[in-house]
C-alpha atoms as a PDB file:
ATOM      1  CA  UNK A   1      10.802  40.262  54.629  1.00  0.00           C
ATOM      2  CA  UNK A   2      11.353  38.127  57.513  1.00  0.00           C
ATOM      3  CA  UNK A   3      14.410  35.240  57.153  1.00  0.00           C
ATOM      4  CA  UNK A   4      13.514  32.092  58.753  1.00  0.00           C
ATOM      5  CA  UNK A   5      16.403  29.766  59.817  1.00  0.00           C
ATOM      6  CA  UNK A   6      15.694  26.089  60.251  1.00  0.00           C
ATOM      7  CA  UNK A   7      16.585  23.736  62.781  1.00  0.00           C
ATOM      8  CA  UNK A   8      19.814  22.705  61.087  1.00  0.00           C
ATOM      9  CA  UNK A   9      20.876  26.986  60.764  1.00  0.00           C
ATOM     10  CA  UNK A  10      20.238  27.009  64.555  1.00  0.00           C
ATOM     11  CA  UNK A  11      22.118  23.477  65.664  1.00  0.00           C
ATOM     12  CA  UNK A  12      25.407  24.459  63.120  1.00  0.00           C
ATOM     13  CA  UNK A  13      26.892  26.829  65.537  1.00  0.00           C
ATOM     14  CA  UNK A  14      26.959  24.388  68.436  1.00  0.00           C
ATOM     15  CA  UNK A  15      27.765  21.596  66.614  1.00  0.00           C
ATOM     16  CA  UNK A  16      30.771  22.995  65.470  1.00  0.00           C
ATOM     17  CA  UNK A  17      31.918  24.781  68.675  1.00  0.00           C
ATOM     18  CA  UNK A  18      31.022  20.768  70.166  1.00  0.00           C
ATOM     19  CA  UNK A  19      33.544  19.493  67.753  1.00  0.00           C
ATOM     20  CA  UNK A  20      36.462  22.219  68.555  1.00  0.00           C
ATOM     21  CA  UNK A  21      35.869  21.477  72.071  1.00  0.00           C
ATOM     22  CA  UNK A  22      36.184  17.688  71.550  1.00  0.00           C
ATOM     23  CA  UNK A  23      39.431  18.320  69.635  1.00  0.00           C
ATOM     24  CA  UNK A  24      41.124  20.672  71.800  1.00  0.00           C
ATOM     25  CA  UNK A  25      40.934  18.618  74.855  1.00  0.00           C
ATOM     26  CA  UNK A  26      42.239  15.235  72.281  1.00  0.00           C
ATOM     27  CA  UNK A  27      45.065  17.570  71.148  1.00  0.00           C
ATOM     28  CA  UNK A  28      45.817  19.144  74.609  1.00  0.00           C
ATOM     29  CA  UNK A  29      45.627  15.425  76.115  1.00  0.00           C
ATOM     30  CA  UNK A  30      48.272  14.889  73.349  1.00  0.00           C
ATOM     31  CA  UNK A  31      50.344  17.518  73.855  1.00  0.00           C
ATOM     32  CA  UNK A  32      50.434  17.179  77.584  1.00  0.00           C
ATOM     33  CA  UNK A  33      51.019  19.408  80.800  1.00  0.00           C
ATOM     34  CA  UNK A  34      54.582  20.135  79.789  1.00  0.00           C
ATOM     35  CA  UNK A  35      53.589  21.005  76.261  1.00  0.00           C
ATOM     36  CA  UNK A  36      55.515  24.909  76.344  1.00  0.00           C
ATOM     37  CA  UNK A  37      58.432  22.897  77.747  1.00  0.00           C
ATOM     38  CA  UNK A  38      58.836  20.297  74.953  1.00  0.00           C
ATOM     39  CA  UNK A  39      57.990  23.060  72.357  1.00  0.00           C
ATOM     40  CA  UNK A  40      61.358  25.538  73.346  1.00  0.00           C
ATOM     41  CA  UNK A  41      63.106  21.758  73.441  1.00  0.00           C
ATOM     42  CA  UNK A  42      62.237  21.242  70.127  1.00  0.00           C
ATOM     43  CA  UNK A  43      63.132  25.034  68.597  1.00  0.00           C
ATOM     44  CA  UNK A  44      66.421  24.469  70.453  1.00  0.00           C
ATOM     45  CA  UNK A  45      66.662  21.380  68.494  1.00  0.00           C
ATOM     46  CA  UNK A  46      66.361  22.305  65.476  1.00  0.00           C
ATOM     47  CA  UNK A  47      68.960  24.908  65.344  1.00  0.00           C
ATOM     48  CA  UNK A  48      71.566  22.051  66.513  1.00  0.00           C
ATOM     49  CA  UNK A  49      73.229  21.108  69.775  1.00  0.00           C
ATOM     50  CA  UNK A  50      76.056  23.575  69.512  1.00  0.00           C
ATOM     51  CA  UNK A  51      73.101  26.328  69.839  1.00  0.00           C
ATOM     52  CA  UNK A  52      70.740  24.345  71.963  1.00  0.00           C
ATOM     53  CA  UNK A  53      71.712  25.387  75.244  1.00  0.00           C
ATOM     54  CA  UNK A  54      71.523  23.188  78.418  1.00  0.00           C
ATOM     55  CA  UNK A  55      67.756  21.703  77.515  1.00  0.00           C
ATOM     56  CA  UNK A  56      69.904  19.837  74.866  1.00  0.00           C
ATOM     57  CA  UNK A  57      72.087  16.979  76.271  1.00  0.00           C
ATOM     58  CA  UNK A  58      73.766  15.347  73.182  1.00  0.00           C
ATOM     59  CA  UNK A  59      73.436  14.986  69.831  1.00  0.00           C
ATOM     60  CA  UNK A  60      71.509  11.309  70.391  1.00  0.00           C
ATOM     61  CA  UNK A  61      68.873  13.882  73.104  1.00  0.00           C
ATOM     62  CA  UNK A  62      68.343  16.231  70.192  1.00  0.00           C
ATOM     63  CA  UNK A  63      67.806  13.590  67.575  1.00  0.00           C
ATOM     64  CA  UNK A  64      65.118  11.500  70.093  1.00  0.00           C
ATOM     65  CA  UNK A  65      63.452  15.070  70.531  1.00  0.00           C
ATOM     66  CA  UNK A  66      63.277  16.310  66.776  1.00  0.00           C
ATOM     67  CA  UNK A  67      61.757  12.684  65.978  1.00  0.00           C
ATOM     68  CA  UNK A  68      59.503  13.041  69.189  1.00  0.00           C
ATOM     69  CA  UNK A  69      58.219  16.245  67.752  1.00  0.00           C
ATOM     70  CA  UNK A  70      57.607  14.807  64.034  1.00  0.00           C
ATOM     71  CA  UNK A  71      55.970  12.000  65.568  1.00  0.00           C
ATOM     72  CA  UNK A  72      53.482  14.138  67.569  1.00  0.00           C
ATOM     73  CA  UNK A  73      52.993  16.625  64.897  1.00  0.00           C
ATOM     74  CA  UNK A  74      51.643  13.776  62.579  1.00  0.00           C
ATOM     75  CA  UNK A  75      49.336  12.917  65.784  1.00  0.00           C
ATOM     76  CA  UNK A  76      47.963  16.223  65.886  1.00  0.00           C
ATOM     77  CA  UNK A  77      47.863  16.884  62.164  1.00  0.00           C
ATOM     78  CA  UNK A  78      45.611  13.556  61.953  1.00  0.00           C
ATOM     79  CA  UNK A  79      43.312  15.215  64.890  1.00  0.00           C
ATOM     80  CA  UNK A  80      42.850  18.435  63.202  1.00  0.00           C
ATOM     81  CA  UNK A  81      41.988  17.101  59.875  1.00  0.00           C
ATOM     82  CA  UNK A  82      39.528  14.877  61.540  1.00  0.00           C
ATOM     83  CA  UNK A  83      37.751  18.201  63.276  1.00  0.00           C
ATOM     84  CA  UNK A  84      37.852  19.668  59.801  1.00  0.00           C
ATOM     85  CA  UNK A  85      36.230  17.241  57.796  1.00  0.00           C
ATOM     86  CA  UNK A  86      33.478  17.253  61.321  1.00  0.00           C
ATOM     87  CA  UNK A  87      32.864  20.502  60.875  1.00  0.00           C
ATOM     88  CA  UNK A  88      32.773  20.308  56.667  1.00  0.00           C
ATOM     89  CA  UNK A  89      30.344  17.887  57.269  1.00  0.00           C
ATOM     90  CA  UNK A  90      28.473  20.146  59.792  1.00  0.00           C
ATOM     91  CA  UNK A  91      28.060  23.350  57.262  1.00  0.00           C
ATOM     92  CA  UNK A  92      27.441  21.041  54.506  1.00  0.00           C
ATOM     93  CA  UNK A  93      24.034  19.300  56.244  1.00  0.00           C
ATOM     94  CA  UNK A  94      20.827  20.528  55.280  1.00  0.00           C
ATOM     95  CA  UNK A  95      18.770  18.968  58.409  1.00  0.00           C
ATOM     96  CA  UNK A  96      19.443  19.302  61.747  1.00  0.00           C
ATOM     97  CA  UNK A  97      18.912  15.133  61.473  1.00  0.00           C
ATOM     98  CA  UNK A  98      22.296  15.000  59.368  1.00  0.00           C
ATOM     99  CA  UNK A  99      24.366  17.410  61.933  1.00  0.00           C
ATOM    100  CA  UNK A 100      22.978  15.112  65.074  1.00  0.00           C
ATOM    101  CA  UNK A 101      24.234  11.953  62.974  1.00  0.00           C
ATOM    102  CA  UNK A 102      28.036  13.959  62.659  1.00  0.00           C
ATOM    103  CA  UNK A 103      27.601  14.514  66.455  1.00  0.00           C
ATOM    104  CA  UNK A 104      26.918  11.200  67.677  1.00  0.00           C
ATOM    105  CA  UNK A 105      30.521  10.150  66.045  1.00  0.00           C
ATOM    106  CA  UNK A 106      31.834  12.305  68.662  1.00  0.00           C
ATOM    107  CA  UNK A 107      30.578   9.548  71.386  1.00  0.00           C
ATOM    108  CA  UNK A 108      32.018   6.913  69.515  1.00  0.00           C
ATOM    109  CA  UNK A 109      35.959   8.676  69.395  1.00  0.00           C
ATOM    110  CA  UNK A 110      35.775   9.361  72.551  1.00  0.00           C
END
């Protein structure tokens, strides 16, 4: 018994790996070059300035960077529920017709 896979079963794969790579480079874009910087900033923030070391100046700098962080969070969190509906929408199509449709939205967010 042979299993024959349509055009949509052979288009899923790269559509979806088309949407990750459209999101990572949003989220990294969001997150910026000094991403691993601002992310120790923030877990020294959170524990409070006595604890914070030198990354934290005062209490004002480790209020602006724990709102900073919340702020981009809710940036990225928006991102990666876009790329998951995408991709629901990818594994959910029945016709490679449907999957080029969720692809061409990737032109338009750009």
């Amino acid at each position: 018994m042979s299993l024959k896979l349509s055009r949509a079963d052979i288009l899923r794969p790269e559509a979806e790996a088309r949407i990750d790579w459209h999101y990572a480079r949003k989220i990294n874009d969001l997150i910026g070059p000094l991403g691993a910087l601002h992310q120790r900033k923030v877990a020294r923030a959170m524990v409070g300035r006595k604890l914070g070391g030198p990354l934290i100046v005062d209490e004002a700098d480790r209020l602006a960077i724990v709102a900073e962080a919340a702020k981009q969070d809710e940036a990225i969190a928006a991102l990666d529920a876009e790329r998951r509906r995408m991709k629901a929408g990818v594994r959910a199509a029945t016709t490679a017709a449907e999957i080029n449709v969720i692809l061409s939205r990737l032109e338009i967010i750009q």
